[in-house]
PDB file of N, CA and C in Angstrom:
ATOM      1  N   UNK A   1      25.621  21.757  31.823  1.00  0.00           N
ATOM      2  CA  UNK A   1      25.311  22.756  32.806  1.00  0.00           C
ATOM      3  C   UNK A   1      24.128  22.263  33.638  1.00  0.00           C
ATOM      4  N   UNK A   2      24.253  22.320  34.820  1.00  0.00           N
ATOM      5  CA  UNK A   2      23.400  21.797  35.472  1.00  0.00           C
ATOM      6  C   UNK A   2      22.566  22.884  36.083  1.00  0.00           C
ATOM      7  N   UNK A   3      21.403  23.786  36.209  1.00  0.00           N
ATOM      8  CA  UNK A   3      20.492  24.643  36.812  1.00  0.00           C
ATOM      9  C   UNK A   3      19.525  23.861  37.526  1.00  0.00           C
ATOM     10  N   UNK A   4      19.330  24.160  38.786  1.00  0.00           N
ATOM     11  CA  UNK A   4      18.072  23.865  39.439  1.00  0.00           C
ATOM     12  C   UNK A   4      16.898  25.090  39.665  1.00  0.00           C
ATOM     13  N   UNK A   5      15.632  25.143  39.429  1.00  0.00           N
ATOM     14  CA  UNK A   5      14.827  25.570  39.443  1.00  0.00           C
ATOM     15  C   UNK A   5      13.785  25.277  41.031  1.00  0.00           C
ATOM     16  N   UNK A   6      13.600  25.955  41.522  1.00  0.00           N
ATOM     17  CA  UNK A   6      12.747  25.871  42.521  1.00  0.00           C
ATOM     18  C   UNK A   6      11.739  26.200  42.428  1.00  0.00           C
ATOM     19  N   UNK A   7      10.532  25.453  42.394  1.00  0.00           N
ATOM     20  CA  UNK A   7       8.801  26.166  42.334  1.00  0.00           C
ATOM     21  C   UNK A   7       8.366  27.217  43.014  1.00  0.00           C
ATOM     22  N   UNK A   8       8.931  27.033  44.338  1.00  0.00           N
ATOM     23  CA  UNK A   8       8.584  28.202  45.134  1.00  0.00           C
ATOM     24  C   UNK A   8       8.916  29.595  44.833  1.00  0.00           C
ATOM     25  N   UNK A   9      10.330  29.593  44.376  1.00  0.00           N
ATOM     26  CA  UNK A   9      10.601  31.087  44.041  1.00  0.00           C
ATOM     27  C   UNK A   9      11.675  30.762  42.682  1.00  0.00           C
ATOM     28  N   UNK A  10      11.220  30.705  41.557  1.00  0.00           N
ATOM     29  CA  UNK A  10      11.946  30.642  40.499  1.00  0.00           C
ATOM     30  C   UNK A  10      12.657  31.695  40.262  1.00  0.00           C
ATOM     31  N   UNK A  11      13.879  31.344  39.525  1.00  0.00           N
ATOM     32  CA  UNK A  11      14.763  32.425  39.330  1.00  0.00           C
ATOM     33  C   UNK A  11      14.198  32.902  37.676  1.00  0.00           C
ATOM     34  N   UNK A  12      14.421  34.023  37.630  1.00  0.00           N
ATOM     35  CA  UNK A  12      13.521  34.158  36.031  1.00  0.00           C
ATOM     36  C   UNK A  12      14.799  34.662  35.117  1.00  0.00           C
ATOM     37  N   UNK A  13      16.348  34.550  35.598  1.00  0.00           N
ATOM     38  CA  UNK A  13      17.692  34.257  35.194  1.00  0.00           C
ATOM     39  C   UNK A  13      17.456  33.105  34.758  1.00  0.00           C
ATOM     40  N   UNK A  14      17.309  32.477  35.694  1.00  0.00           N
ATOM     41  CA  UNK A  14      17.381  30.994  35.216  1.00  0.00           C
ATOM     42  C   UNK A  14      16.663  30.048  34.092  1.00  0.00           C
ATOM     43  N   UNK A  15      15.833  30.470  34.359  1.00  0.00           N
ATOM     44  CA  UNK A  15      14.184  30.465  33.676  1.00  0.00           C
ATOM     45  C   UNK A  15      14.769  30.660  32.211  1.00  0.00           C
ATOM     46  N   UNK A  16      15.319  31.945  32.294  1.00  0.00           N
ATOM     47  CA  UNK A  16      15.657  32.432  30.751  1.00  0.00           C
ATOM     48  C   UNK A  16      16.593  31.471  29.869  1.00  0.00           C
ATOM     49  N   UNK A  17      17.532  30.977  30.727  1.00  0.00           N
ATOM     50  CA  UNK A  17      18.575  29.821  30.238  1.00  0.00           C
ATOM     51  C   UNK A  17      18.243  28.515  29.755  1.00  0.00           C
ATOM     52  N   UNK A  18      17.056  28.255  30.383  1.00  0.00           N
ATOM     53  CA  UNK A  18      16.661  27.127  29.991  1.00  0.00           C
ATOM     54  C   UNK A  18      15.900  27.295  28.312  1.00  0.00           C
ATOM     55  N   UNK A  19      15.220  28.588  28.427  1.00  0.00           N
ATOM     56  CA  UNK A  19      14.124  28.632  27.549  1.00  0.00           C
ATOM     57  C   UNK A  19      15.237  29.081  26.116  1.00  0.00           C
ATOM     58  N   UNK A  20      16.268  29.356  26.217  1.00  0.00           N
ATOM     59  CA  UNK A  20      17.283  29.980  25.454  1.00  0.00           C
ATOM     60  C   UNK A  20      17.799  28.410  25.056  1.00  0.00           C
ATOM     61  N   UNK A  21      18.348  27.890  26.128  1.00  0.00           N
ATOM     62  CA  UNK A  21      19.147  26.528  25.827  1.00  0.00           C
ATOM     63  C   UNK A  21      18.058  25.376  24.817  1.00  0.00           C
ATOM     64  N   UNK A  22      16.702  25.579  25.385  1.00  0.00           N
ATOM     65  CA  UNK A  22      15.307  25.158  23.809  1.00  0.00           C
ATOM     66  C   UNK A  22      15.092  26.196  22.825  1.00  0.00           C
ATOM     67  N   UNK A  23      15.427  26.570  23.080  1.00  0.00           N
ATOM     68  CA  UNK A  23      14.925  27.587  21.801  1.00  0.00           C
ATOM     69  C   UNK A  23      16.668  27.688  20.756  1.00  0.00           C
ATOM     70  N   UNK A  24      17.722  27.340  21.088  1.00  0.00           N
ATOM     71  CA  UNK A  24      18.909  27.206  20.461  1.00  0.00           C
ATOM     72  C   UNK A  24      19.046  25.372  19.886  1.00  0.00           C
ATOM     73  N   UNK A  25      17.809  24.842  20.411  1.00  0.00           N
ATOM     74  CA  UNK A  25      18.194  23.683  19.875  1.00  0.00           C
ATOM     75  C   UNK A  25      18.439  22.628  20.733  1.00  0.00           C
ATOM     76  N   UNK A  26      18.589  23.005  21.951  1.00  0.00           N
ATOM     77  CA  UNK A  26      19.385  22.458  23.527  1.00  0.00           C
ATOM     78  C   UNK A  26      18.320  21.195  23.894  1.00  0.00           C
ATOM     79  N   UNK A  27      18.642  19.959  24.865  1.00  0.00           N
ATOM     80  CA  UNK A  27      17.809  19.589  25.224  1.00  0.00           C
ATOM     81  C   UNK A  27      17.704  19.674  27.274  1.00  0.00           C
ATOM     82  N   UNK A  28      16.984  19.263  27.768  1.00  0.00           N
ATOM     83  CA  UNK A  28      16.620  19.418  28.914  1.00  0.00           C
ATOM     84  C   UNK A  28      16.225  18.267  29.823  1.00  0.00           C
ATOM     85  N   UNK A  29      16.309  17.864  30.973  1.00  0.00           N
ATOM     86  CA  UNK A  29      16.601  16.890  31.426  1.00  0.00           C
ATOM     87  C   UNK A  29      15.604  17.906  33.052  1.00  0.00           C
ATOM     88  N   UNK A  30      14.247  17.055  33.371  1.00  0.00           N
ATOM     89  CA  UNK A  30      13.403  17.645  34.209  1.00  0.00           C
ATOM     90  C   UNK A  30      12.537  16.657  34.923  1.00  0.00           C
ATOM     91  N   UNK A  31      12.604  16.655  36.401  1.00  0.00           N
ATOM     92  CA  UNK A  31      11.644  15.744  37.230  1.00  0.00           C
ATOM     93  C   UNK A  31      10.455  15.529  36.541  1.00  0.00           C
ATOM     94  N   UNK A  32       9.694  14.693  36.952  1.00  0.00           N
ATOM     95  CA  UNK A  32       8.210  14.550  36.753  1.00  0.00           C
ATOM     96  C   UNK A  32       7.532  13.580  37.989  1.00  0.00           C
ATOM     97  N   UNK A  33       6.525  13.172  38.281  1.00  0.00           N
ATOM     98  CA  UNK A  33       6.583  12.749  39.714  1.00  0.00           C
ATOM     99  C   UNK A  33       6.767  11.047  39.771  1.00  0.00           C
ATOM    100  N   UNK A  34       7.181  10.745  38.450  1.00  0.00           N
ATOM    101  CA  UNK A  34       7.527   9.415  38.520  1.00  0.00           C
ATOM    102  C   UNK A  34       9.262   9.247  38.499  1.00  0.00           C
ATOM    103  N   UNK A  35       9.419   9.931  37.396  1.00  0.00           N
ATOM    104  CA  UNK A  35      10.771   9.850  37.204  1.00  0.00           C
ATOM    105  C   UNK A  35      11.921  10.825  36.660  1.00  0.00           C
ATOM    106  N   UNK A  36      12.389  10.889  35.540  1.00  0.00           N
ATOM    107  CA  UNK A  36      12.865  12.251  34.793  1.00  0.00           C
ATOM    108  C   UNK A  36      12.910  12.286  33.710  1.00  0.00           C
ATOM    109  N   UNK A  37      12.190  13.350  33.042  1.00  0.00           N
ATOM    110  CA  UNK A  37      12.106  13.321  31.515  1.00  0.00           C
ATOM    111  C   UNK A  37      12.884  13.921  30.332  1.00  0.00           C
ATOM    112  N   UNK A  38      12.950  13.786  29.436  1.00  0.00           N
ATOM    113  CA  UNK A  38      14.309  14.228  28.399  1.00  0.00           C
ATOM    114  C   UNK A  38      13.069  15.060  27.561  1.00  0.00           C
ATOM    115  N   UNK A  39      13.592  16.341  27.560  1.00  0.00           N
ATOM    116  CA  UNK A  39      12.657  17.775  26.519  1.00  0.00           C
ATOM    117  C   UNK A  39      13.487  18.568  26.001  1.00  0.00           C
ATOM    118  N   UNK A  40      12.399  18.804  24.706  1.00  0.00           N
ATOM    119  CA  UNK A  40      13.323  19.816  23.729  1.00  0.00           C
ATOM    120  C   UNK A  40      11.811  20.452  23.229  1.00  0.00           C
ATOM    121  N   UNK A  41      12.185  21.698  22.421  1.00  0.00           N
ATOM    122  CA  UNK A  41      11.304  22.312  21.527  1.00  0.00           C
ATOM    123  C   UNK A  41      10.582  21.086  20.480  1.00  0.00           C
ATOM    124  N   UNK A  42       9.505  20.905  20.566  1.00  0.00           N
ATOM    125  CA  UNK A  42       9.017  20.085  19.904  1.00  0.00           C
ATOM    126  C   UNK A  42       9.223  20.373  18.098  1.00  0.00           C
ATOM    127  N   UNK A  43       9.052  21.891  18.254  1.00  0.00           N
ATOM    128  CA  UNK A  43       8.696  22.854  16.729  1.00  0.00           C
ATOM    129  C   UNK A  43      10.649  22.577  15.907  1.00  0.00           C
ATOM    130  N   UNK A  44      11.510  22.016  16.897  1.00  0.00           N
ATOM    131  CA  UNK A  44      12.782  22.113  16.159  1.00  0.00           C
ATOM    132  C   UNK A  44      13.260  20.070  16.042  1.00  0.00           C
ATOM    133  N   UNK A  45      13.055  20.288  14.601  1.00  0.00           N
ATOM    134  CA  UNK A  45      13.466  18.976  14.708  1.00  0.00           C
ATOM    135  C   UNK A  45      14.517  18.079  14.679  1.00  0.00           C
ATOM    136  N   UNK A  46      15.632  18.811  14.945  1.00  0.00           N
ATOM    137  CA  UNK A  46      17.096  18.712  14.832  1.00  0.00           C
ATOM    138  C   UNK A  46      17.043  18.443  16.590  1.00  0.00           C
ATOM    139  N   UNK A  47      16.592  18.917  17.163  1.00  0.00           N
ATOM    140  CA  UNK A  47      16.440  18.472  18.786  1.00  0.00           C
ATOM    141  C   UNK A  47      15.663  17.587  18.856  1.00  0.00           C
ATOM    142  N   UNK A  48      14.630  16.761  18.126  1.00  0.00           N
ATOM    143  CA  UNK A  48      13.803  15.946  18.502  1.00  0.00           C
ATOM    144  C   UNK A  48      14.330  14.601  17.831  1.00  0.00           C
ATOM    145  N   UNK A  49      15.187  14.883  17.067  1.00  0.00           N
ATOM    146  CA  UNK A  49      16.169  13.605  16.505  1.00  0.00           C
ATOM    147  C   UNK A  49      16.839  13.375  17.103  1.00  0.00           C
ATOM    148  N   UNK A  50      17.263  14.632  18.328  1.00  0.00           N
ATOM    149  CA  UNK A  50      18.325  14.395  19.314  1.00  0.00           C
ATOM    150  C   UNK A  50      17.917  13.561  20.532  1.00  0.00           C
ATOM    151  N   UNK A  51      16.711  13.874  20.780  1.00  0.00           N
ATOM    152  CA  UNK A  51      16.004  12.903  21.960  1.00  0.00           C
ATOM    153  C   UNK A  51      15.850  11.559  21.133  1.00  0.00           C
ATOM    154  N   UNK A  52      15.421  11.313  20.207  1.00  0.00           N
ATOM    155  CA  UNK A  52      15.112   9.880  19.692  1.00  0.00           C
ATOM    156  C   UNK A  52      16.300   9.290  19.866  1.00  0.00           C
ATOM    157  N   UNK A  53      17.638   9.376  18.878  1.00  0.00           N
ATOM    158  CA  UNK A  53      18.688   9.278  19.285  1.00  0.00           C
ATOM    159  C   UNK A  53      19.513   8.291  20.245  1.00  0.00           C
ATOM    160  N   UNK A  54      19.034   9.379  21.534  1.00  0.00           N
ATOM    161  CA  UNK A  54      19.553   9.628  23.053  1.00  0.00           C
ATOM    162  C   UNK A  54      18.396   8.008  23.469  1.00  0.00           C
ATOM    163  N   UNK A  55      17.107   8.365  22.974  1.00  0.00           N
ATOM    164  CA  UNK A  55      16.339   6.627  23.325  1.00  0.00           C
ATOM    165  C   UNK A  55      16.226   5.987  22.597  1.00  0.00           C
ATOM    166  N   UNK A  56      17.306   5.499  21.318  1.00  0.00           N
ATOM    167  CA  UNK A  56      17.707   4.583  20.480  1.00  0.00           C
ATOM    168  C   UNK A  56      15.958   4.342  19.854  1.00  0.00           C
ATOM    169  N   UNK A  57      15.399   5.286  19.337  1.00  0.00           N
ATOM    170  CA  UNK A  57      14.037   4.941  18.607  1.00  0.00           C
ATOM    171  C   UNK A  57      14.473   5.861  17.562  1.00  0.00           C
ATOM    172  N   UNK A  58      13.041   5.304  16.546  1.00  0.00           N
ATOM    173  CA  UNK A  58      13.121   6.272  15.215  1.00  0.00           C
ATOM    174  C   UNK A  58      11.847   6.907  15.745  1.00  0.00           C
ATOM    175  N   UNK A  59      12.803   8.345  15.370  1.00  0.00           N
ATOM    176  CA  UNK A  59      11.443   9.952  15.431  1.00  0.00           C
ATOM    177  C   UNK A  59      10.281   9.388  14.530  1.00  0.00           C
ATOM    178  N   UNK A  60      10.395   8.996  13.764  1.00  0.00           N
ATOM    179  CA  UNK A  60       9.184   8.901  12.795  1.00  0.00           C
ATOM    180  C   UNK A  60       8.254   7.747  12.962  1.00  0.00           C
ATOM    181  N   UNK A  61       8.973   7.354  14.032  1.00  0.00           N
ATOM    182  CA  UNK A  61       7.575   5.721  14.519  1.00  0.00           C
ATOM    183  C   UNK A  61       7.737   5.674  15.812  1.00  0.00           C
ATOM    184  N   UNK A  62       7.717   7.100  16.174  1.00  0.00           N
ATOM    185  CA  UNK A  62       7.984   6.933  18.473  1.00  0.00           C
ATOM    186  C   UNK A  62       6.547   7.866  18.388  1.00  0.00           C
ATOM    187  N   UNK A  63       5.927   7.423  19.647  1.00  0.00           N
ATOM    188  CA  UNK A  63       5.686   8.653  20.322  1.00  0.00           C
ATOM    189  C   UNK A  63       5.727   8.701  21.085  1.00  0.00           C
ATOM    190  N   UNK A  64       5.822  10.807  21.476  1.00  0.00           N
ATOM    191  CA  UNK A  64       6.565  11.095  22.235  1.00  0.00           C
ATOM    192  C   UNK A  64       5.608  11.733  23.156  1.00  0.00           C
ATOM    193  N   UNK A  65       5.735  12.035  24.665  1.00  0.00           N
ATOM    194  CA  UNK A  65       4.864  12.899  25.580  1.00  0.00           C
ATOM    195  C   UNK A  65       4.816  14.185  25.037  1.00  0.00           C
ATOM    196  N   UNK A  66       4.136  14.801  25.352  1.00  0.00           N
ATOM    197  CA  UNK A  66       4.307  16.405  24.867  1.00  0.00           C
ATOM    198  C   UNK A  66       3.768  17.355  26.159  1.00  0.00           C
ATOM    199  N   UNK A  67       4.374  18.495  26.761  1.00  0.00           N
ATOM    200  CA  UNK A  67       4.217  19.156  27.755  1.00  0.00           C
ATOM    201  C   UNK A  67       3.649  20.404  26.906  1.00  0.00           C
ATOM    202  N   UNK A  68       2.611  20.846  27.301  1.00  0.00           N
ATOM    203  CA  UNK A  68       1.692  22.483  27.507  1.00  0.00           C
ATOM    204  C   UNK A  68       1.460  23.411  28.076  1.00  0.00           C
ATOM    205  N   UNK A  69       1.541  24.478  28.254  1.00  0.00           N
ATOM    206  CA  UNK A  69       1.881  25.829  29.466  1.00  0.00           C
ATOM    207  C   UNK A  69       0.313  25.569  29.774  1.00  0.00           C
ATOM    208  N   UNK A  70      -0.461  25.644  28.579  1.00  0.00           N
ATOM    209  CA  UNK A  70      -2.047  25.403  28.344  1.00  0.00           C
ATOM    210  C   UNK A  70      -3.071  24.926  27.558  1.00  0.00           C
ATOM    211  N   UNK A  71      -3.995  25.331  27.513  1.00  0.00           N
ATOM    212  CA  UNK A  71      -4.620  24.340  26.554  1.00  0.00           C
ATOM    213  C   UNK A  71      -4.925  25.439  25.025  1.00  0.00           C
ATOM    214  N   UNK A  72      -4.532  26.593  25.147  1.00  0.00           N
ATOM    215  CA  UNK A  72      -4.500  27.144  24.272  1.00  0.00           C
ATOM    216  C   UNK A  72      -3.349  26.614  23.061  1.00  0.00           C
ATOM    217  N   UNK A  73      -1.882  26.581  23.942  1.00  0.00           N
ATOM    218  CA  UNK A  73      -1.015  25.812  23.152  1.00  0.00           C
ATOM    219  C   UNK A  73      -1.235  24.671  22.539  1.00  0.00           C
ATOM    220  N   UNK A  74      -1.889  23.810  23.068  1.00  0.00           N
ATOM    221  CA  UNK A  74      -2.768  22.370  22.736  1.00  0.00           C
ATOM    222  C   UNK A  74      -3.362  23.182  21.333  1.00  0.00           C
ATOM    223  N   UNK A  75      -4.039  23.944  21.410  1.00  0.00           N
ATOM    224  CA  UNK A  75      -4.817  24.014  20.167  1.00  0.00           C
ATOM    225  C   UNK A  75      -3.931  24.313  18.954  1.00  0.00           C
ATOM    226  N   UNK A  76      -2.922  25.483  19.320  1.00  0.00           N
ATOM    227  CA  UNK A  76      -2.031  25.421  18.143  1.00  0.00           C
ATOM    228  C   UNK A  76      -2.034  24.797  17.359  1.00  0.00           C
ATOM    229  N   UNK A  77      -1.037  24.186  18.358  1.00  0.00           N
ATOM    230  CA  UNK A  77      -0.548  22.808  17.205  1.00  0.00           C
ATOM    231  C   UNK A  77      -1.201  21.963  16.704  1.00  0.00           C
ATOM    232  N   UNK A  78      -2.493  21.558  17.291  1.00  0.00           N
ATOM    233  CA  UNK A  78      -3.550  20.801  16.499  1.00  0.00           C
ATOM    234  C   UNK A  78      -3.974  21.605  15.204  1.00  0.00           C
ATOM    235  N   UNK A  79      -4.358  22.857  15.576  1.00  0.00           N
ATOM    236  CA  UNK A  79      -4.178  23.629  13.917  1.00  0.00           C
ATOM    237  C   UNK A  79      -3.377  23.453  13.245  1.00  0.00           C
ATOM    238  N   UNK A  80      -1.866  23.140  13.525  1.00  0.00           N
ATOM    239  CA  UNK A  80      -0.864  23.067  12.661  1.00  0.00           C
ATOM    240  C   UNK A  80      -1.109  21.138  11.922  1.00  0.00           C
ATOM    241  N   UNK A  81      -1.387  20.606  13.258  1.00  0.00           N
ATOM    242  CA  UNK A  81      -1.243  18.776  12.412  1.00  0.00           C
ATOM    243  C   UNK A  81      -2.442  18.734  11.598  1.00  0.00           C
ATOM    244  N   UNK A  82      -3.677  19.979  11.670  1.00  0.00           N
ATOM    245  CA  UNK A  82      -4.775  19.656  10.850  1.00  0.00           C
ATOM    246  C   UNK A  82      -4.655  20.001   9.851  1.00  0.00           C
ATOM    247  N   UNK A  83      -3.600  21.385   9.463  1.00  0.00           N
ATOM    248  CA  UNK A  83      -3.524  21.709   8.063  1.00  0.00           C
ATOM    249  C   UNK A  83      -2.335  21.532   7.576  1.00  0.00           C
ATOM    250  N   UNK A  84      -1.860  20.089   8.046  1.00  0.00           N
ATOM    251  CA  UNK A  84      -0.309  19.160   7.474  1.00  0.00           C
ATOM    252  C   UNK A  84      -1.374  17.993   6.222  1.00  0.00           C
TER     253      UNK A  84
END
């Protein structure tokens, strides 16, 4: 399925599909200003085996970019890798 998103006036239909299609496991395929990047829910790791996969690496010796709404989210998960 292909959706385009526009910055200027996002569809928040659309919006929802995407965040549904990560949150089910889905992965995502999104500009960046170099090139285009392959994303999934980081927190599901059945999708992040799916991106490794898809770039012939092993999940467990890649790393990977990671995108943030903010820096609050940033902290999360650093709480979470600090008390792993």
């Amino acid at each position: 399925m292909l959706v385009k998103i526009y910055s200027e006036n996002p569809s928040e239909k659309l919006l929802e599909k995407v965040v549904k299609t990560l949150d089910d496991g889905g992965l995502i395929i999104y500009p960046t200003d170099t090139v285009y990047g392959l994303g999934c829910d980081l927190k599901n790791h059945r999708a992040v085996e799916k991106v490794a996969r898809i770039k012939g690496v092993n999940p467990s010796k890649s790393d990977f970019s990671v995108i943030f709404h903010d820096l609050s989210h940033l902290s999360g998960l650093l709480q979470l890798l600090l008390a792993i």
